[in-house]
Protein backbone atom coordinates (compact mmCIF):
# COMPACT_ATOMS: atom_id res chain seq x y z
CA UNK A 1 139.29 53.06 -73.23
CA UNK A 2 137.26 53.80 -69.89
CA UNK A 3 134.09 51.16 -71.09
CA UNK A 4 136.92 48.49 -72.30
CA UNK A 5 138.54 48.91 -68.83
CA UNK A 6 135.29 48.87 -66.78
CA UNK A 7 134.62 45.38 -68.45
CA UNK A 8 137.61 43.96 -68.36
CA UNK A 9 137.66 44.27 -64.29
CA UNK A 10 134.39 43.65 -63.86
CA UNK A 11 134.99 39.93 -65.54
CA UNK A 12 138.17 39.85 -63.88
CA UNK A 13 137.34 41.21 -60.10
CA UNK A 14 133.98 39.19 -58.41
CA UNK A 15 134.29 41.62 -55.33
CA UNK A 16 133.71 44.92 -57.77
CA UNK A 17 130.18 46.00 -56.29
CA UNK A 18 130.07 49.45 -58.90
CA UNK A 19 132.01 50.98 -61.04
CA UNK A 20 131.72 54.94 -61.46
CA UNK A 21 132.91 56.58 -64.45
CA UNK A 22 133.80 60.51 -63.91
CA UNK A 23 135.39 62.98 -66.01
CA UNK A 24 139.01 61.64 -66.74
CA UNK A 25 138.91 59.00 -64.21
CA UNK A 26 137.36 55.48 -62.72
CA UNK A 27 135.71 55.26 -59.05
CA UNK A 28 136.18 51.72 -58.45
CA UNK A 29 134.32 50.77 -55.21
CA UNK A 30 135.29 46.83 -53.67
CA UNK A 31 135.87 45.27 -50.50
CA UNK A 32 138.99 45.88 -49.05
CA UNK A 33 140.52 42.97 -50.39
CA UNK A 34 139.98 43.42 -53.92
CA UNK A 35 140.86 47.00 -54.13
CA UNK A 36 144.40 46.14 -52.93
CA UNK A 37 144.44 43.27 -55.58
CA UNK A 38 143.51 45.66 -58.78
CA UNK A 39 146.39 48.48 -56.68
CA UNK A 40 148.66 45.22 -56.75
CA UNK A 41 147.90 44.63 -60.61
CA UNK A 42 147.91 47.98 -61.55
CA UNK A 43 150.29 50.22 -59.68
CA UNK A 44 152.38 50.18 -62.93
CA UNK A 45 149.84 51.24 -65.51
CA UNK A 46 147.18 53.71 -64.15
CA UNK A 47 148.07 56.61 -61.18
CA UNK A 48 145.31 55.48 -58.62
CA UNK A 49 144.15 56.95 -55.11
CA UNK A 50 142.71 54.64 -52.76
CA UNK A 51 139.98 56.20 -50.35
CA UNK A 52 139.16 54.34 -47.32
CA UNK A 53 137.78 56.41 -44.12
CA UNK A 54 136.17 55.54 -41.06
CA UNK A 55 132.38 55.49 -42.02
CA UNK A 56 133.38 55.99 -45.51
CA UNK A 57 132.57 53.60 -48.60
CA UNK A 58 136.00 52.71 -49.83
CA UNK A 59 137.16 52.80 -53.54
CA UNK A 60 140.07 53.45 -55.79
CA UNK A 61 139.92 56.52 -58.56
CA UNK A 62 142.30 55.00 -61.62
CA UNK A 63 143.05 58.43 -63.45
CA UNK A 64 142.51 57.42 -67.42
């Protein structure tokens, strides 16, 4: 499930600059705009954090 879902928004995000896989979850790091899109897409299918901190690279961790 985790390598099907890694692919599928790498094809479908161009702003995805890496994808980290971790036990039981997805570190998705972006620019801003595309880690609101993929929260926006979804909010209704995975439980996801988004991270963003002053002098902190920002990302979203989609539990799977």
């Amino acid at each position: 499930m985790a390598r099907n879902l890694m692919e599928e928004l790498q094809k479908e995000y161009e702003g995805i600059q890496r994808i980290e896989k971790e036990e039981g979850a997805l570190i998705i790091y972006a620019d801003d705009d595309t880690l609101w899109k993929i929260l926006e897409d979804y909010r209704d299918e995975f439980n996801m954090e988004f991270e963003a901190g002053t002098g902190v690279e920002h990302f979203i961790r989609v539990v799977i």
